[in-house]
PDB file of N, CA and C in Angstrom:
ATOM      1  N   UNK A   1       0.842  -1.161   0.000  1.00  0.00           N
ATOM      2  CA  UNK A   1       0.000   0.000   0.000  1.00  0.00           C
ATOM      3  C   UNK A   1       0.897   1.237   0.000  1.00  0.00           C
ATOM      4  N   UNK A   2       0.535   2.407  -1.447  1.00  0.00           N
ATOM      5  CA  UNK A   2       1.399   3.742  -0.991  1.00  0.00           C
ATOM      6  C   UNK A   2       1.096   4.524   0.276  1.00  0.00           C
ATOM      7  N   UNK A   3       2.499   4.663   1.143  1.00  0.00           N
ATOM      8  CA  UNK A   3       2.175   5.399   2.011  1.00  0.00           C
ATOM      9  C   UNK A   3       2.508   6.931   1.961  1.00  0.00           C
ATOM     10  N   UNK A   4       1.986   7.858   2.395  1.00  0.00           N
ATOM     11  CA  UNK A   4       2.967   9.252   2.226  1.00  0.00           C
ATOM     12  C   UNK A   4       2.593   9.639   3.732  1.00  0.00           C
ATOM     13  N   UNK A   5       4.096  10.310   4.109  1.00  0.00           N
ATOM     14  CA  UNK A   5       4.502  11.082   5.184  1.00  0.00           C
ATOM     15  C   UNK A   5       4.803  12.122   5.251  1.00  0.00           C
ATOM     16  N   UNK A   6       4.005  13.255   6.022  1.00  0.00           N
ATOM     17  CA  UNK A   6       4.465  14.738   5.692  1.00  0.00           C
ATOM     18  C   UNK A   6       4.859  15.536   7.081  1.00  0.00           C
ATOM     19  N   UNK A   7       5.923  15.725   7.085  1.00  0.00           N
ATOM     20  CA  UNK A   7       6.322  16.192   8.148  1.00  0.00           C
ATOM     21  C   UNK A   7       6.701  17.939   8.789  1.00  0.00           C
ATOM     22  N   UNK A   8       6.922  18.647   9.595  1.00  0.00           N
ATOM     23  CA  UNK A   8       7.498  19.958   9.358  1.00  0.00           C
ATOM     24  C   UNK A   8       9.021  19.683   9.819  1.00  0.00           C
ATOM     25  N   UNK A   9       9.912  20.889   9.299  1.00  0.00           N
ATOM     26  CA  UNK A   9      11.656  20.617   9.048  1.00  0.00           C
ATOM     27  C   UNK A   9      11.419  20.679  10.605  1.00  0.00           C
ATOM     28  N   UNK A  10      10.445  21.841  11.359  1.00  0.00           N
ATOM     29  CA  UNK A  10      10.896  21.906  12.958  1.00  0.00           C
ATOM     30  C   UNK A  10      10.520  21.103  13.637  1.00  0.00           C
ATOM     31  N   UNK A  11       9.370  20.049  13.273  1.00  0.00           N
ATOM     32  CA  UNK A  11       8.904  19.147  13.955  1.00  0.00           C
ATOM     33  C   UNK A  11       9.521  17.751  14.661  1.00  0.00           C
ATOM     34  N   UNK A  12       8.957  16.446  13.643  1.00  0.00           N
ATOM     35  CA  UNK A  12       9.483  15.618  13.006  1.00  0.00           C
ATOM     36  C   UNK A  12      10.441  15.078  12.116  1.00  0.00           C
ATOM     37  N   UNK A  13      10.419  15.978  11.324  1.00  0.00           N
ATOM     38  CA  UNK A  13      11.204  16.336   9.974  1.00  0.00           C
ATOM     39  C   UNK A  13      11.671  14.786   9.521  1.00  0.00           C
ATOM     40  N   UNK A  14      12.987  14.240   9.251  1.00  0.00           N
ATOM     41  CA  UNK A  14      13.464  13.298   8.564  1.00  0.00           C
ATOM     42  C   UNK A  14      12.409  11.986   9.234  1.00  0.00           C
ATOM     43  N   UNK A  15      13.266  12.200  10.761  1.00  0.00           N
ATOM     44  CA  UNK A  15      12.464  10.971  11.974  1.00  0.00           C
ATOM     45  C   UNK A  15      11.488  10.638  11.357  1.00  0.00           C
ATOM     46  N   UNK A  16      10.489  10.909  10.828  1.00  0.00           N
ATOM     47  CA  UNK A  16       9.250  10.323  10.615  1.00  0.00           C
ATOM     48  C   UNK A  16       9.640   9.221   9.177  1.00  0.00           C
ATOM     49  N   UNK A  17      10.241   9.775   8.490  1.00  0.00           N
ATOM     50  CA  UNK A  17      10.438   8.228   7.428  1.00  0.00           C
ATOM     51  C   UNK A  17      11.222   7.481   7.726  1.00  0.00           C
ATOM     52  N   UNK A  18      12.051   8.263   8.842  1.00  0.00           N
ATOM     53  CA  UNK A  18      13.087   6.615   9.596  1.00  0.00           C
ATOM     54  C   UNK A  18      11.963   5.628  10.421  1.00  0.00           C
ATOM     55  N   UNK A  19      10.761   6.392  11.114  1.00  0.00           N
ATOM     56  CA  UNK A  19      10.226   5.444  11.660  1.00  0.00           C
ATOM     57  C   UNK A  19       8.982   4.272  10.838  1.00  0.00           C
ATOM     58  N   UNK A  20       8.694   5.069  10.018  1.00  0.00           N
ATOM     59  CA  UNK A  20       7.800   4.820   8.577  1.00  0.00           C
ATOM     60  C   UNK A  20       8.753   3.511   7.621  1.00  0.00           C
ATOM     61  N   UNK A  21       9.966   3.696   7.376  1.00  0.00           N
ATOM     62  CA  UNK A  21      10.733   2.827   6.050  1.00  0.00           C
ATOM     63  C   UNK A  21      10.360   1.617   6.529  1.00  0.00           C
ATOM     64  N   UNK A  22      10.594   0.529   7.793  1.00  0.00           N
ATOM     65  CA  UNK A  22      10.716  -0.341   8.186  1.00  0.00           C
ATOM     66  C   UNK A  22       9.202  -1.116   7.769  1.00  0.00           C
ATOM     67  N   UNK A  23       8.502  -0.339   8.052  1.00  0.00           N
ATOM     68  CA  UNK A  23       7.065  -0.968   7.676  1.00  0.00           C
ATOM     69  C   UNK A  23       6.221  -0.387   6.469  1.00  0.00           C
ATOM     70  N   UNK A  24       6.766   0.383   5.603  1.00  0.00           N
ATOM     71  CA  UNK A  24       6.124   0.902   4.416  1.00  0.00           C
ATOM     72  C   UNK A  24       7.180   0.589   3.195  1.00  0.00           C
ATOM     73  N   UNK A  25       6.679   0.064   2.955  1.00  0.00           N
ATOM     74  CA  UNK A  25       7.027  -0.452   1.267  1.00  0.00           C
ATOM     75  C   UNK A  25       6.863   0.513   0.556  1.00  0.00           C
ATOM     76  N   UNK A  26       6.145   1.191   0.288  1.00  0.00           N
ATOM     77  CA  UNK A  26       6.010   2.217  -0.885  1.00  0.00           C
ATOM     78  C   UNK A  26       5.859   3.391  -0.212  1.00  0.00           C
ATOM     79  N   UNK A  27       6.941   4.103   0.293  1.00  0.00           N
ATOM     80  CA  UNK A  27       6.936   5.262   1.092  1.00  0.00           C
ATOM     81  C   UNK A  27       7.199   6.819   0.232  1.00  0.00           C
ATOM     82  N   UNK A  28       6.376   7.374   0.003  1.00  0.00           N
ATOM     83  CA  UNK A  28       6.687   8.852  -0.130  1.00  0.00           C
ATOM     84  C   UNK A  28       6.876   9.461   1.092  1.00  0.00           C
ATOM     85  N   UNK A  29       8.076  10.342   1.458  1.00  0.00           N
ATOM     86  CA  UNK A  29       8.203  10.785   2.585  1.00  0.00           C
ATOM     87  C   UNK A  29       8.623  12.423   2.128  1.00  0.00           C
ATOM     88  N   UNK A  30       7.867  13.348   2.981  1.00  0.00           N
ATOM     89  CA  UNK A  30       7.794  14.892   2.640  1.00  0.00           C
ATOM     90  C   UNK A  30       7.773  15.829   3.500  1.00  0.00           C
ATOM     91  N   UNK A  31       9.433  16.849   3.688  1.00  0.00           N
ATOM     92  CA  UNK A  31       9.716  17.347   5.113  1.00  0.00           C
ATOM     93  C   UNK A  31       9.391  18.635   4.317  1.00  0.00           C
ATOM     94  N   UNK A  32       8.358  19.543   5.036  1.00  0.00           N
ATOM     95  CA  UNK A  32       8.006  20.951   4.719  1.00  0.00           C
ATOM     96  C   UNK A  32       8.730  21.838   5.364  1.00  0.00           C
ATOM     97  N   UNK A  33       9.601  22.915   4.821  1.00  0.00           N
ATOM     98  CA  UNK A  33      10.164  24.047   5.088  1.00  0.00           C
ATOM     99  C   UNK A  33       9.531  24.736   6.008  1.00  0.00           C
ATOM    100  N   UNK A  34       9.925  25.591   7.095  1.00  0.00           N
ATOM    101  CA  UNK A  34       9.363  26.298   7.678  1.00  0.00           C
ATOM    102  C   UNK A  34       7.939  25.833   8.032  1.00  0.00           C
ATOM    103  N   UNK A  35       8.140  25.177   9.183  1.00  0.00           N
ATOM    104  CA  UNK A  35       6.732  24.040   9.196  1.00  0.00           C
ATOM    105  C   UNK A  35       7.611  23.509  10.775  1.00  0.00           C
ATOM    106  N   UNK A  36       6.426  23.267  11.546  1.00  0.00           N
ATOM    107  CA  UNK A  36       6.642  22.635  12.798  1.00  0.00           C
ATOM    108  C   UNK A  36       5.807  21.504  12.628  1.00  0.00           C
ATOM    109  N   UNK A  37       5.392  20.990  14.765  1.00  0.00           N
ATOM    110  CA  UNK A  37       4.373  19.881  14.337  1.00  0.00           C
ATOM    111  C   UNK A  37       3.134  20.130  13.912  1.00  0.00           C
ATOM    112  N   UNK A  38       2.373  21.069  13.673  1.00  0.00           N
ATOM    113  CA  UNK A  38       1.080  21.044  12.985  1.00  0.00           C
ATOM    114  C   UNK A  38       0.908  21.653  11.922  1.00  0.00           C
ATOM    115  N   UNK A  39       1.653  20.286  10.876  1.00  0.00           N
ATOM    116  CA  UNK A  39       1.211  20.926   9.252  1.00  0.00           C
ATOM    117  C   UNK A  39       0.106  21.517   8.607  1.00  0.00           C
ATOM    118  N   UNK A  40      -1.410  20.736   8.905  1.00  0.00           N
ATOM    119  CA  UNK A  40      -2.389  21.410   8.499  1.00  0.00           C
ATOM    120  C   UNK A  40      -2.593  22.592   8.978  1.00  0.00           C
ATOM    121  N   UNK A  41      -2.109  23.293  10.045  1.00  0.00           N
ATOM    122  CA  UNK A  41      -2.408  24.493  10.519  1.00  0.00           C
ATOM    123  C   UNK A  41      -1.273  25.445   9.892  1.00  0.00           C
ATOM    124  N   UNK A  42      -0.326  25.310  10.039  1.00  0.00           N
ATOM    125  CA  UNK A  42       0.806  25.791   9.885  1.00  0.00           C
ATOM    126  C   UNK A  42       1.020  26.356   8.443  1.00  0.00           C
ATOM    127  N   UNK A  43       1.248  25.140   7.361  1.00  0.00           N
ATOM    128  CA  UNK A  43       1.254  24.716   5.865  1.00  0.00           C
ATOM    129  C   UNK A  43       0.452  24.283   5.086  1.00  0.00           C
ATOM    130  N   UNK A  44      -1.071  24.237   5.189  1.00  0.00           N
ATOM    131  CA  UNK A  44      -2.102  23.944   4.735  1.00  0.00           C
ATOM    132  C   UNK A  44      -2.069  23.959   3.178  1.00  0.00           C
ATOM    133  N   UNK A  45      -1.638  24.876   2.405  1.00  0.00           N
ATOM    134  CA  UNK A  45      -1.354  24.848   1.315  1.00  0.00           C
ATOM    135  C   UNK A  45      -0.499  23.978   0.343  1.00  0.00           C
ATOM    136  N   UNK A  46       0.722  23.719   1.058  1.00  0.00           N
ATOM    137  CA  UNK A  46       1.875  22.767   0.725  1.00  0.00           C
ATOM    138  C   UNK A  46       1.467  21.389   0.795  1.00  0.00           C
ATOM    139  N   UNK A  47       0.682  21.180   2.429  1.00  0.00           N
ATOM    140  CA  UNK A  47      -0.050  20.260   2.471  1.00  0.00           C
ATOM    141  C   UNK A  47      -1.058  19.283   1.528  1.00  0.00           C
ATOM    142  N   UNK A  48      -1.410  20.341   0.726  1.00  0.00           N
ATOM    143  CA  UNK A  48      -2.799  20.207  -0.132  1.00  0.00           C
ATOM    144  C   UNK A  48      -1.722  19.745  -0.990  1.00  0.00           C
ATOM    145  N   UNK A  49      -1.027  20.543  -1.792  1.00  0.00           N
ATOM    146  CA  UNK A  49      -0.120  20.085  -3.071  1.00  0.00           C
ATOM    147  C   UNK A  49       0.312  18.909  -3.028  1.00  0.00           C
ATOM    148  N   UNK A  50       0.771  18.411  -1.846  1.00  0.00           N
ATOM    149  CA  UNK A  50       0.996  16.880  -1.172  1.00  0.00           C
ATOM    150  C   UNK A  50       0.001  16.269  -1.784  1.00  0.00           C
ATOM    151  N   UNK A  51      -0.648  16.309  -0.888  1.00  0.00           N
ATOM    152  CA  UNK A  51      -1.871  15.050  -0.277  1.00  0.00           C
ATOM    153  C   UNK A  51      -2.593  14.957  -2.336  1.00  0.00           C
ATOM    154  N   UNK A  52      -2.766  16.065  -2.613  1.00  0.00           N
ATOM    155  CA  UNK A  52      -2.992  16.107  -4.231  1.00  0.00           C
ATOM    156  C   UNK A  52      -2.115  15.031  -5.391  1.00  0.00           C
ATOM    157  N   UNK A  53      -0.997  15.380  -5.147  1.00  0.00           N
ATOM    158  CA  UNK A  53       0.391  14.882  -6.095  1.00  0.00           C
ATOM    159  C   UNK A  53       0.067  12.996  -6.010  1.00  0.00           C
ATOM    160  N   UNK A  54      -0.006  13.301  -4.386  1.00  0.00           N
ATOM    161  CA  UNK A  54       0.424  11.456  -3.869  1.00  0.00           C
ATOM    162  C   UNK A  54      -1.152  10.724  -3.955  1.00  0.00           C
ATOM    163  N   UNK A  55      -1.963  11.334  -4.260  1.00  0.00           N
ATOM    164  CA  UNK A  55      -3.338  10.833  -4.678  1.00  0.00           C
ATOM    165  C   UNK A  55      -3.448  10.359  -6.499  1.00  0.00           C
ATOM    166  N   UNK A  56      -2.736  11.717  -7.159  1.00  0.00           N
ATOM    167  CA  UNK A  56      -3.085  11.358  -8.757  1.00  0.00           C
ATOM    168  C   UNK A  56      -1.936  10.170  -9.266  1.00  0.00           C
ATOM    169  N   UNK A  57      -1.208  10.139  -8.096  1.00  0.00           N
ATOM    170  CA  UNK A  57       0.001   8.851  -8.703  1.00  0.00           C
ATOM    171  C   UNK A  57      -0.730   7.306  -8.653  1.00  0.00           C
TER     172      UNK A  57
END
């Protein structure tokens, strides 16, 4: 199953696809610039372009 991971650089950032690789096979993993832990609030826009991109694939 594709998974995608979106993280902020101040948050989570990389950590989240180190903890994600082990059990996701098909990993898109996506650290947002200037972004903490609450992407939808924070980056809502970038977010969208995400969640968009990793849907039409």
């Amino acid at each position: 199953m594709p998974v995608l991971s979106v993280a902020g650089a101040r948050g989570q950032g990389e950590r989240l696809k180190a903890l994600l690789a082990p059990v996701a096979e098909r990993l898109d993993s996506v650290v947002l610039p200037d972004c903490g832990h609450y992407v939808p609030e924070e980056q809502p826009e970038a977010l969208l372009d995400q969640l968009l991109s990793f849907l039409h694939r």
